[in-house]
Protein backbone atom coordinates (compact mmCIF):
# COMPACT_ATOMS: atom_id res chain seq x y z
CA UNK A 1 -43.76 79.67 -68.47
CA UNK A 2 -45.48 80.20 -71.56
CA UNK A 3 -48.84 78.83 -70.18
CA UNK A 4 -48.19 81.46 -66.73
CA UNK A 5 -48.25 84.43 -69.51
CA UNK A 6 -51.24 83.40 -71.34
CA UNK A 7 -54.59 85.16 -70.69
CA UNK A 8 -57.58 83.80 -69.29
CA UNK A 9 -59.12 84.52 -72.41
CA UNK A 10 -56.03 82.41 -74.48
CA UNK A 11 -56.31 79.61 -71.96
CA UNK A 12 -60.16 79.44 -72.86
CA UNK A 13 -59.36 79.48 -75.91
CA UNK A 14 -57.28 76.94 -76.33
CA UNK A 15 -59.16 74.78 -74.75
CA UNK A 16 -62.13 75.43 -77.18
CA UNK A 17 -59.42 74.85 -79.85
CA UNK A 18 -58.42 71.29 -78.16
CA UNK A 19 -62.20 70.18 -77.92
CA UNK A 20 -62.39 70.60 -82.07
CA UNK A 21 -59.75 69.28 -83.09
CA UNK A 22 -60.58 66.17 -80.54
CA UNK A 23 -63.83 65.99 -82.35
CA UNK A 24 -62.65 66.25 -85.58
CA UNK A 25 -60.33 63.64 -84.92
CA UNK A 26 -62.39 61.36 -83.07
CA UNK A 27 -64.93 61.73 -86.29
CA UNK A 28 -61.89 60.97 -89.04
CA UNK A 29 -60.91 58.23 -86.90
CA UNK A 30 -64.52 56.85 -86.52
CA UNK A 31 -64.58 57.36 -90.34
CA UNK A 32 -61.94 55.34 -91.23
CA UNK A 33 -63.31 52.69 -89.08
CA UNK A 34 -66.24 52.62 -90.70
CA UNK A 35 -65.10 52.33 -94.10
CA UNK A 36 -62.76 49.66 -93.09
CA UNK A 37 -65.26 48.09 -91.46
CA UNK A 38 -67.49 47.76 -94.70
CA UNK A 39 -64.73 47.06 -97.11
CA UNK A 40 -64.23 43.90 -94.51
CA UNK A 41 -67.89 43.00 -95.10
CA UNK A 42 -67.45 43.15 -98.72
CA UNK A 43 -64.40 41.04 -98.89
CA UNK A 44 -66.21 38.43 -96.62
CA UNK A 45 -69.12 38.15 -98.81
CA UNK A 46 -66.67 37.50 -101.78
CA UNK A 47 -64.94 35.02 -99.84
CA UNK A 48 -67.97 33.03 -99.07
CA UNK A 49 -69.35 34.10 -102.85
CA UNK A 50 -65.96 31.70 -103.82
CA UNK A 51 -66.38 29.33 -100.96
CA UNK A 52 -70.15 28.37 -101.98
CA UNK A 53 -67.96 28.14 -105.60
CA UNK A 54 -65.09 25.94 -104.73
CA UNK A 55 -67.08 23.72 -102.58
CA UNK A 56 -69.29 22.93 -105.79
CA UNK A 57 -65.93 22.27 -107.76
CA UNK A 58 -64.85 20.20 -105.06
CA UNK A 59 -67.81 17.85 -105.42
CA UNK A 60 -67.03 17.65 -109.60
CA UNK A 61 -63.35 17.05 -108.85
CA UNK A 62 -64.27 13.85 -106.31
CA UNK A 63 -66.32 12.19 -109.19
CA UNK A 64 -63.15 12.84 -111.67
CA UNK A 65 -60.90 11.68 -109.36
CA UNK A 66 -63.08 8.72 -108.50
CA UNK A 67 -63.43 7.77 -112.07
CA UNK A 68 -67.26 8.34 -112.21
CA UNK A 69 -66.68 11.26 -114.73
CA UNK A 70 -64.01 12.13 -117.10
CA UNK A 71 -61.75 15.21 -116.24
CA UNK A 72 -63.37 16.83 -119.20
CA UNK A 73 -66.82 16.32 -118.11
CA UNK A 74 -66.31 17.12 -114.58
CA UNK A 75 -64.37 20.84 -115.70
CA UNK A 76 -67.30 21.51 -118.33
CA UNK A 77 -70.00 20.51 -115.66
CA UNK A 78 -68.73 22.24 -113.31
CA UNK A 79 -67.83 25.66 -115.05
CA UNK A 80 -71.49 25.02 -116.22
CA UNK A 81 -73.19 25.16 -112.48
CA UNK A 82 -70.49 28.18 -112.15
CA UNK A 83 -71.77 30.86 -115.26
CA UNK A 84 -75.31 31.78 -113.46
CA UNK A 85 -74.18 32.09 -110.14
CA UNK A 86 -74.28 35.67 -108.65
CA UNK A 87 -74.07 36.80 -105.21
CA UNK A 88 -75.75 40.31 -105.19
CA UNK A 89 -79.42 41.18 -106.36
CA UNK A 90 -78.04 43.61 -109.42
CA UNK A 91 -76.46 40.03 -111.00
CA UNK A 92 -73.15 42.11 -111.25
CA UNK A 93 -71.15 39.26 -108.62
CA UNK A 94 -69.95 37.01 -111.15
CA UNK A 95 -67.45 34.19 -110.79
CA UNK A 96 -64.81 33.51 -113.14
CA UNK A 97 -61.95 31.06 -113.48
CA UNK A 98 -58.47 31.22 -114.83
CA UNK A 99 -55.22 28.49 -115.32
CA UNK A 100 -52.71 29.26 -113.49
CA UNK A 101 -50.10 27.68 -115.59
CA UNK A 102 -50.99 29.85 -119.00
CA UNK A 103 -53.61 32.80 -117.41
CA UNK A 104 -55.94 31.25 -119.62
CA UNK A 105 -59.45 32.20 -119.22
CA UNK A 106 -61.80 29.30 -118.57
CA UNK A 107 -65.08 31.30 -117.94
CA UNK A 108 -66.26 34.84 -117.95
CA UNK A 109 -70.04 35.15 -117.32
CA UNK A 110 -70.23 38.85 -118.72
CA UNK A 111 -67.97 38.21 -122.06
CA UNK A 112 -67.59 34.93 -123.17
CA UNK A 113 -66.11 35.72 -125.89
CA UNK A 114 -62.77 36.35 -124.14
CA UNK A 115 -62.83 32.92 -122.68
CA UNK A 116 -60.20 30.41 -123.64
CA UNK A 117 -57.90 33.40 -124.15
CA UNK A 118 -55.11 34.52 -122.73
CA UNK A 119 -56.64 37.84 -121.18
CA UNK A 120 -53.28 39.83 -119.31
CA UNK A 121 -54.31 43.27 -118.37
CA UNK A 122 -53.38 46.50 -116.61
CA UNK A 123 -55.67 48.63 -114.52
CA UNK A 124 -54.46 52.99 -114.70
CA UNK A 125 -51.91 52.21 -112.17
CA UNK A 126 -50.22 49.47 -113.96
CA UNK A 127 -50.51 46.74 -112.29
CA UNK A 128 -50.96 43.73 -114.21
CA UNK A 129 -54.35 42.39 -113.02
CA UNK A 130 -54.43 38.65 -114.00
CA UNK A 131 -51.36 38.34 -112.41
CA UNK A 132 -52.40 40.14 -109.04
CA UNK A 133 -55.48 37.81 -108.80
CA UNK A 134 -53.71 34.84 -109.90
CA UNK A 135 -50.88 35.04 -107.29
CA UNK A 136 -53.16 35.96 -104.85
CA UNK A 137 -55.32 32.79 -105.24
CA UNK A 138 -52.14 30.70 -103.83
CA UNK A 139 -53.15 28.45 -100.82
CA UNK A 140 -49.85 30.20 -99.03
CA UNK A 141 -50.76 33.67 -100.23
CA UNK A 142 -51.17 35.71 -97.01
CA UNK A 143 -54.00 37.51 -98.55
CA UNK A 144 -55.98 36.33 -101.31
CA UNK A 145 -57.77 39.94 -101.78
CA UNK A 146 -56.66 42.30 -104.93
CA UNK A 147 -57.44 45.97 -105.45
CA UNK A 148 -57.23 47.62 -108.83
CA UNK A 149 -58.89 50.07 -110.32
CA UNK A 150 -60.50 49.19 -113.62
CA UNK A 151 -63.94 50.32 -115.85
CA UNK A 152 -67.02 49.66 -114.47
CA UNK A 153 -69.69 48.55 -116.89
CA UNK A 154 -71.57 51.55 -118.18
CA UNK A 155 -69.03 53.99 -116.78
CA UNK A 156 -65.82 54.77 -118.65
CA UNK A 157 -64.29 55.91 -115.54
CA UNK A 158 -62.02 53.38 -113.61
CA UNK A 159 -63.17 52.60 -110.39
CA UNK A 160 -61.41 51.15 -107.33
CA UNK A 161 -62.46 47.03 -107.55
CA UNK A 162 -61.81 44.37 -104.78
CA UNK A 163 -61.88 40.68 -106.29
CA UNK A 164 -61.15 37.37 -103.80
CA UNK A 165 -59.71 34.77 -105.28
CA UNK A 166 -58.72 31.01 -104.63
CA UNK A 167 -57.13 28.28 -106.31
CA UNK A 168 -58.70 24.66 -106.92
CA UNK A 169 -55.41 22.44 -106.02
CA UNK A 170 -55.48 19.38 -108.69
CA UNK A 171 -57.25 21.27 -111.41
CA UNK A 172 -54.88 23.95 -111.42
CA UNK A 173 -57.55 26.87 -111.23
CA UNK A 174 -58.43 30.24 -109.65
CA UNK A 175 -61.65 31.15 -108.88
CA UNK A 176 -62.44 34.58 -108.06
CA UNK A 177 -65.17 36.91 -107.64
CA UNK A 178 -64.76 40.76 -107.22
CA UNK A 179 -66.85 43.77 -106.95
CA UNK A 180 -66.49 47.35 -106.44
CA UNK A 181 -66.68 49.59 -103.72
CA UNK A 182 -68.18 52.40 -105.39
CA UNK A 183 -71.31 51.98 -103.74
CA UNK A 184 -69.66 51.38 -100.50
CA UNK A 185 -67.88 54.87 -100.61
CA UNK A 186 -71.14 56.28 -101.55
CA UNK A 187 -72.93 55.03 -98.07
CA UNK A 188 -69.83 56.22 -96.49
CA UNK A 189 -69.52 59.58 -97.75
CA UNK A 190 -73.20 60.09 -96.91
CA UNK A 191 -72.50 58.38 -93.44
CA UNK A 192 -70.35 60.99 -93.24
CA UNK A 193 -71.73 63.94 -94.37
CA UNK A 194 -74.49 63.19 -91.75
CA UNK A 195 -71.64 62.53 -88.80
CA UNK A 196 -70.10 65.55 -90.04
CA UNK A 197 -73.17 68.01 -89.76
CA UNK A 198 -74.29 66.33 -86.05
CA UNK A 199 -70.65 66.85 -84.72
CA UNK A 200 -71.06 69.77 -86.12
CA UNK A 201 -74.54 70.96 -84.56
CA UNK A 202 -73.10 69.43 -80.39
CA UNK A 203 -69.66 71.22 -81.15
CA UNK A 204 -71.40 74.30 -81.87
CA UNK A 205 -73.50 73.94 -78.54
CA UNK A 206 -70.23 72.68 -76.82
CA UNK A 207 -68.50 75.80 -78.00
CA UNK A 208 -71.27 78.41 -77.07
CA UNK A 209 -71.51 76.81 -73.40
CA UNK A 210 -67.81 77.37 -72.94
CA UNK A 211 -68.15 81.25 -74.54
CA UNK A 212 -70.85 81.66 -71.85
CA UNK A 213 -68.49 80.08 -68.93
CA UNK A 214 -65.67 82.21 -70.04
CA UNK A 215 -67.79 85.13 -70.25
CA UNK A 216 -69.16 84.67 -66.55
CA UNK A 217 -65.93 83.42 -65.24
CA UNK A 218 -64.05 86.83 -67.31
CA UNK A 219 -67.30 88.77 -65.12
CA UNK A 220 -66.66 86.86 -61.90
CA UNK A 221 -63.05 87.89 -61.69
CA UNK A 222 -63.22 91.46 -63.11
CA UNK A 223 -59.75 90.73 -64.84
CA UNK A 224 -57.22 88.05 -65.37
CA UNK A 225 -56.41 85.94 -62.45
CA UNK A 226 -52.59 86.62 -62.23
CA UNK A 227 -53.25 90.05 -61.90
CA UNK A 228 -56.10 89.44 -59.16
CA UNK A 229 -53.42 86.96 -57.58
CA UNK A 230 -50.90 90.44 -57.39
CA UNK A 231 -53.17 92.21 -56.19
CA UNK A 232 -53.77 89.94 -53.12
CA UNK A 233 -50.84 88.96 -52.53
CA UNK A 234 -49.59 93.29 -53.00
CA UNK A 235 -52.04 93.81 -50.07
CA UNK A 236 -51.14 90.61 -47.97
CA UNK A 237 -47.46 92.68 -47.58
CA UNK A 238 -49.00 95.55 -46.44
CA UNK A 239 -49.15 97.69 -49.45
CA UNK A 240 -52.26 99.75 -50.07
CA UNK A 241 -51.02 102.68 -51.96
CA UNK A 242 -51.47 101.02 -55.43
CA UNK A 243 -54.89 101.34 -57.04
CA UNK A 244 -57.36 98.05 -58.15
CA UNK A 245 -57.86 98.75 -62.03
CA UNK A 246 -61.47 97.65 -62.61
CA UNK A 247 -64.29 98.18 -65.89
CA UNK A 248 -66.49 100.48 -65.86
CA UNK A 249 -69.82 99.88 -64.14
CA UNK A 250 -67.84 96.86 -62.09
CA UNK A 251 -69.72 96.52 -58.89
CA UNK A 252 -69.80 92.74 -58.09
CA UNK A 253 -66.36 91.21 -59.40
CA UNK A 254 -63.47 89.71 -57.57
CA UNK A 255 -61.51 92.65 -58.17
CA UNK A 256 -64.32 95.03 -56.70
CA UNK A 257 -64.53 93.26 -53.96
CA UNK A 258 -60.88 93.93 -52.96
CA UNK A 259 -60.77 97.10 -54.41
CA UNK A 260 -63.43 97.99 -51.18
CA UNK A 261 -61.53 96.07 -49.47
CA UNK A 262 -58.42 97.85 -50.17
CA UNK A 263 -60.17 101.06 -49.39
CA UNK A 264 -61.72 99.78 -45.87
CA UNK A 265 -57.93 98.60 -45.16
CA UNK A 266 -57.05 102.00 -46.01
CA UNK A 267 -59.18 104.06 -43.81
CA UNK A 268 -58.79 101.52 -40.94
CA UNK A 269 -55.37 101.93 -41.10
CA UNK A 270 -55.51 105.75 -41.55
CA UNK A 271 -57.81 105.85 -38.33
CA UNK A 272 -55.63 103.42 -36.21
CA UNK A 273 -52.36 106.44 -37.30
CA UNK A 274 -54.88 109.03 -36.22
CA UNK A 275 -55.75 107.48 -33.21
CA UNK A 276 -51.77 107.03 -32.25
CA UNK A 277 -51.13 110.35 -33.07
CA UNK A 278 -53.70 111.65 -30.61
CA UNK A 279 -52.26 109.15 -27.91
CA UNK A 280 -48.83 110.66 -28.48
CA UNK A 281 -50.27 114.49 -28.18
CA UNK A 282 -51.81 113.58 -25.11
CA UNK A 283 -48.99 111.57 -23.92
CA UNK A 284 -46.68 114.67 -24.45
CA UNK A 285 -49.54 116.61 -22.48
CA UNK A 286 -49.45 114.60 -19.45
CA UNK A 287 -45.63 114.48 -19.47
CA UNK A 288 -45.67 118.64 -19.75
CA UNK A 289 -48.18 118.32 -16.87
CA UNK A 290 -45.80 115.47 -14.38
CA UNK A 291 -42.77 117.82 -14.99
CA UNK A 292 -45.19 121.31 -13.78
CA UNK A 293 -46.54 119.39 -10.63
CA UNK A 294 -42.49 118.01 -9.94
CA UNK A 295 -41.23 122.02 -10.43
CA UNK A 296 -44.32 122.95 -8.01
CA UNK A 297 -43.84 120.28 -5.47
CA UNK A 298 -39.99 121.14 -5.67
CA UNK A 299 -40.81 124.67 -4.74
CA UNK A 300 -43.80 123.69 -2.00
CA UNK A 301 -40.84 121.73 -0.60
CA UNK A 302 -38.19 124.33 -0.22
CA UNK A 303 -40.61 126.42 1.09
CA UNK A 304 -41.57 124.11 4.09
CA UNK A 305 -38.06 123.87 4.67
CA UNK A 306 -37.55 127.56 4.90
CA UNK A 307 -40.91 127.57 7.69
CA UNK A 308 -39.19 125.10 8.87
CA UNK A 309 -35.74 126.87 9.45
CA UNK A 310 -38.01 130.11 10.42
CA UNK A 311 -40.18 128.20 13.33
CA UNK A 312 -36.77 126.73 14.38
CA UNK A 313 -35.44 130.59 14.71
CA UNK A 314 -38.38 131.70 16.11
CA UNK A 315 -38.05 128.87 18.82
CA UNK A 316 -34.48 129.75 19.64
């Protein structure tokens, strides 16, 4: 019902309404996506950053096991291979190691003098991030991806940070890698910005072809279609008294068109009366005319019979 007593002009316009906010959603959506999408890359290329990184401890931890090299040696040598390896270009992809059993901190390319310390902290939110790293590392952890926010180097501000770690069974380790997505939100924003501003430039063309439709359908039909529809179905009854509202200067809409019509239903009809009425004048006419000729024939009758009756006498 309420859809019946909308205008033409509010259906339109509604449907121009519908079309944005389909392509504003479509664009969020496709956003999100895309972000998601490149956060997923990132954490991959951690995860093979620690891979490359646990497969290298793995081959110290066979020659300790195997008796070729002391524990000691095998840890040292291997946390020595470990310090210089990066995994991006800017040397910022760093690898660093903790125990499990005391959070002790076993390397840490950037600042080694925090190594061999216990080195607990809390990003803004409070979360405690050698814990979230370390109990992610867990073989049976069903992620081994954190997220905190913490200080990038050279900027004070905390940023949001993504760091994969693993643990080393046997040696009692986690390795992990991390990096932040600060750059990533950056291509994304500007991804964006340009999705944004070409949705922007087809919904605008989108829009403007469905103002011109609307405009020529609004000319086609001279007015809105239910009352077009009354109108019809008004002279489809038989009524033609009521007038056809049109604009101004109308002289090739719907509503023209049965506004003539109207009119040439009107004088048709008026003729077709006029025509009747002259049938029934002349009608009356030849009646008047059948009842003279009966009186006259009547009185040519009686007086035949009265020759009659005379010629009889005359006889006698």
């Amino acid at each position: 019902k309420v859809v019946k007593s909308m205008t033409l002009s509010k259906k339109l316009w509604g449907i121009v309404v519908l079309l944005w906010l389909g392509i504003v959603s479509l664009v969020l959506v496709n956003a999100w996506l895309t972000r998601t999408a490149m956060i997923h890359e990132r954490e991959n290329a951690l995860a093979q950053h620690v891979a490359m990184a646990i497969s290298l401890i793995d081959s110290y931890k066979a020659k300790a096991d195997s008796g070729a090299m002391k524990l000691e040696d095998a840890q040292s040598a291997a946390i020595a291979q470990l310090r210089p390896m990066r995994y991006n270009a800017d040397k910022s992809g760093y690898l660093s190691i903790y125990r499990i059993a005391d959070h002790m901190m076993l390397m840490l390319p950037p600042n080694p003098k925090r190594e061999n310390h216990n080195v607990d902290s809390k990003d803004i939110n409070g979360l405690n991030i050698t814990e979230a790293v370390i109990g992610h590392a867990r073989l049976d952890s069903p992620s081994h991806i954190s997220t905190y926010w913490f200080p990038k180097p050279g900027n004070p501000k905390p940023l949001e940070k993504l760091t994969y770690s693993l643990e080393v069974p046997g040696w009692g380790w986690s390795v992990s890698t991390g990096a932040y997505v600060d750059d990533i939100d950056q291509a994304f924003h500007a991804q964006l910005w340009h999705i944004l501003i070409l949705t922007l430039v087809v919904g605008l063309i989108v829009t403007g072809g469905i103002l011109w439709v609307m405009s020529s359908i609004r000319r086609s039909l001279g007015g809105e279609p239910d009352y077009a529809a009354g109108i019809a179905s008004r002279i489809a009854d038989g009524d033609l008294s009521g007038a056809v509202l049109i604009e101004q200067g109308d002289k090739s809409s719907l509503l023209y068109a049965m506004q003539r019509m109207q009119d040439s239903l009107t004088r048709t009809v008026t003729a077709v009366r006029h025509g009747v009425d002259e049938i029934n004048v002349g009608s009356k006419e030849i009646a008047a005319g059948n009842t003279d000729l009966s009186s006259r024939t009547d009185q040519q009758a009686a007086s035949l019979e009265e020759t009659a009756a005379s010629m009889e006498e005359l006889a006698s």
